[in-house]
Protein backbone atom coordinates (compact mmCIF):
# COMPACT_ATOMS: atom_id res chain seq x y z
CA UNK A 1 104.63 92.99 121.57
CA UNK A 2 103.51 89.29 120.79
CA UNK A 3 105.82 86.81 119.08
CA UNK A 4 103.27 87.04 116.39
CA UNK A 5 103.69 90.27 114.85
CA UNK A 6 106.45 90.14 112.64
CA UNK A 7 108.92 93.02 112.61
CA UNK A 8 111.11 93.46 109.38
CA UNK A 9 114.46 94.99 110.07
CA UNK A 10 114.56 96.08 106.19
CA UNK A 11 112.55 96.82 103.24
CA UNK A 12 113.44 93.04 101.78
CA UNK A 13 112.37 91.56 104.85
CA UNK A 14 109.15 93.08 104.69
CA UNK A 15 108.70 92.34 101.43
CA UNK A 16 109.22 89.00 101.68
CA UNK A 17 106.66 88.51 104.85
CA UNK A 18 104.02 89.74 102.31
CA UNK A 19 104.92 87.65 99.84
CA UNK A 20 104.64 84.38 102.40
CA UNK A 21 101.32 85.37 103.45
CA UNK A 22 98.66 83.19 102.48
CA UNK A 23 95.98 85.12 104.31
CA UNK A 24 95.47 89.59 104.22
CA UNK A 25 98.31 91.53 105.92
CA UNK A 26 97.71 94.01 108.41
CA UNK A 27 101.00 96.45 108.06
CA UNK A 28 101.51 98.80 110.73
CA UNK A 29 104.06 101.59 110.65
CA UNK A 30 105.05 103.28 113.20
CA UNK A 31 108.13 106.16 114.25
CA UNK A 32 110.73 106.64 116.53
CA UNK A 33 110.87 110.71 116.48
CA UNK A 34 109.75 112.11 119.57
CA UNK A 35 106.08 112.77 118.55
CA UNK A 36 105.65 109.41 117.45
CA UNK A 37 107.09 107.08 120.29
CA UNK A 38 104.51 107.08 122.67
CA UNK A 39 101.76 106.84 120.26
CA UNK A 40 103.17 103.96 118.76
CA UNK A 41 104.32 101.92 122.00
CA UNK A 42 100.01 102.45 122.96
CA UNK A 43 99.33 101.04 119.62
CA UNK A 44 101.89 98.36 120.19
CA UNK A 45 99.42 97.01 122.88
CA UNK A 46 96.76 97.01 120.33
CA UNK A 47 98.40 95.40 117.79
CA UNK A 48 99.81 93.06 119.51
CA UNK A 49 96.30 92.21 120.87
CA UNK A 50 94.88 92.04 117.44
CA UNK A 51 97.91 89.82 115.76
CA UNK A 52 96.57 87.13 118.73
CA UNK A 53 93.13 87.42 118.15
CA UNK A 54 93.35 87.31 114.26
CA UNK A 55 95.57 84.31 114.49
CA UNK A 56 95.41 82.22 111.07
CA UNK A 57 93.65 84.86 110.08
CA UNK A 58 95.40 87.64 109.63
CA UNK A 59 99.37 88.27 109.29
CA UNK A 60 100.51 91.51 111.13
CA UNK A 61 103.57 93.30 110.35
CA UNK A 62 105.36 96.28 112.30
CA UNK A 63 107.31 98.02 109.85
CA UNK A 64 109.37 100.69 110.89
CA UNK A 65 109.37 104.02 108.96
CA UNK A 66 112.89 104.65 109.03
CA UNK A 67 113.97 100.69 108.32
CA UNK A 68 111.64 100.50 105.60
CA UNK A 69 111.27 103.40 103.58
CA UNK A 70 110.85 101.63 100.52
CA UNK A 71 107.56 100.58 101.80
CA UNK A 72 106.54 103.58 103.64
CA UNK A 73 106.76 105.28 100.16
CA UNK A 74 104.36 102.31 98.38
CA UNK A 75 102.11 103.17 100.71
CA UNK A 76 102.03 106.49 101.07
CA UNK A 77 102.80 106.71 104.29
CA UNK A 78 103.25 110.47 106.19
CA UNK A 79 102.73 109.79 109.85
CA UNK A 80 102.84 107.17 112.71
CA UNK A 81 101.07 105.14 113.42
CA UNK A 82 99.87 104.23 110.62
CA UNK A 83 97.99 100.87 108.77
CA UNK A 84 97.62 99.28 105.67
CA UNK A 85 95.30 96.16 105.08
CA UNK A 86 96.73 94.26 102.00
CA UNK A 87 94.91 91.18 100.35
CA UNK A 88 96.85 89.01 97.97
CA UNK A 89 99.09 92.28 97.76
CA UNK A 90 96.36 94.74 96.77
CA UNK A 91 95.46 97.58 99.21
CA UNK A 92 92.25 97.25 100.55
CA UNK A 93 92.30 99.78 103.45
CA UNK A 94 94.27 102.21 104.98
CA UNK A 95 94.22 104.34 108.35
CA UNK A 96 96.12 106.45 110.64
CA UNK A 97 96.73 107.09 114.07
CA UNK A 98 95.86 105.80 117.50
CA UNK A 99 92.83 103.66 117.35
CA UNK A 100 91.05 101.52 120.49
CA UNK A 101 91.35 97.49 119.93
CA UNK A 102 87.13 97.99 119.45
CA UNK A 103 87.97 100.60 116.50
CA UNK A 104 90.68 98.22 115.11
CA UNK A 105 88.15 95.41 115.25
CA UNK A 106 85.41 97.08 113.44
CA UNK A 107 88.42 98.20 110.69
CA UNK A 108 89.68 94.96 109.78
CA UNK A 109 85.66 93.12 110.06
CA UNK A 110 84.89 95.78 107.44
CA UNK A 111 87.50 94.44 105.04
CA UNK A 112 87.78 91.11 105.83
């Protein structure tokens, strides 16, 4: 995954990426049970993809599940992978599951 997407090793870490960002967060979760792994590394591609693209645009986090459960709670999150656009800290969007790099396009255009 790019240098770009930052990944939080704690609930304080991630909170305090959000709070740095001057520009809408794109927070994906994702899960290292068995169901989950493979999933997530696809989506890793995507993201990753995305996080370069959206440069200055965008901030992306990869938060995991298990590291930040504090946050997957805010969110209400039940699965991986799983996304949350934020703008100045207010949920805008949320979706789950795999998703193409066109699909992830057209998600964050809509809200952006």
């Amino acid at each position: 995954m790019t240098k770009r997407v930052h990944r939080p090793r704690e609930d304080a870490e991630f909170s305090f990426i959000l709070g740095m960002s001057t520009v809408p967060v794109l927070a994906y979760f994702t899960g290292t049970w068995p169901k989950a792994i493979e999933p997530c590394r696809l989506m890793d591609l995507v993201v990753g993809g995305i996080a370069e693209e959206y440069m200055g645009r965008l901030t992306v986090v990869r938060a995991d599940i298990t590291r930040c459960p504090a946050a997957t709670e805010r969110y209400g999150i039940t699965g991986a992978p799983s996304y949350v656009l934020l703008k100045e800290g207010e949920v805008v969007a949320q979706a789950a599951g795999p998703v193409t790099t066109a699909e992830a396009r057209e998600f964050l255009d809509s809200h952006l």
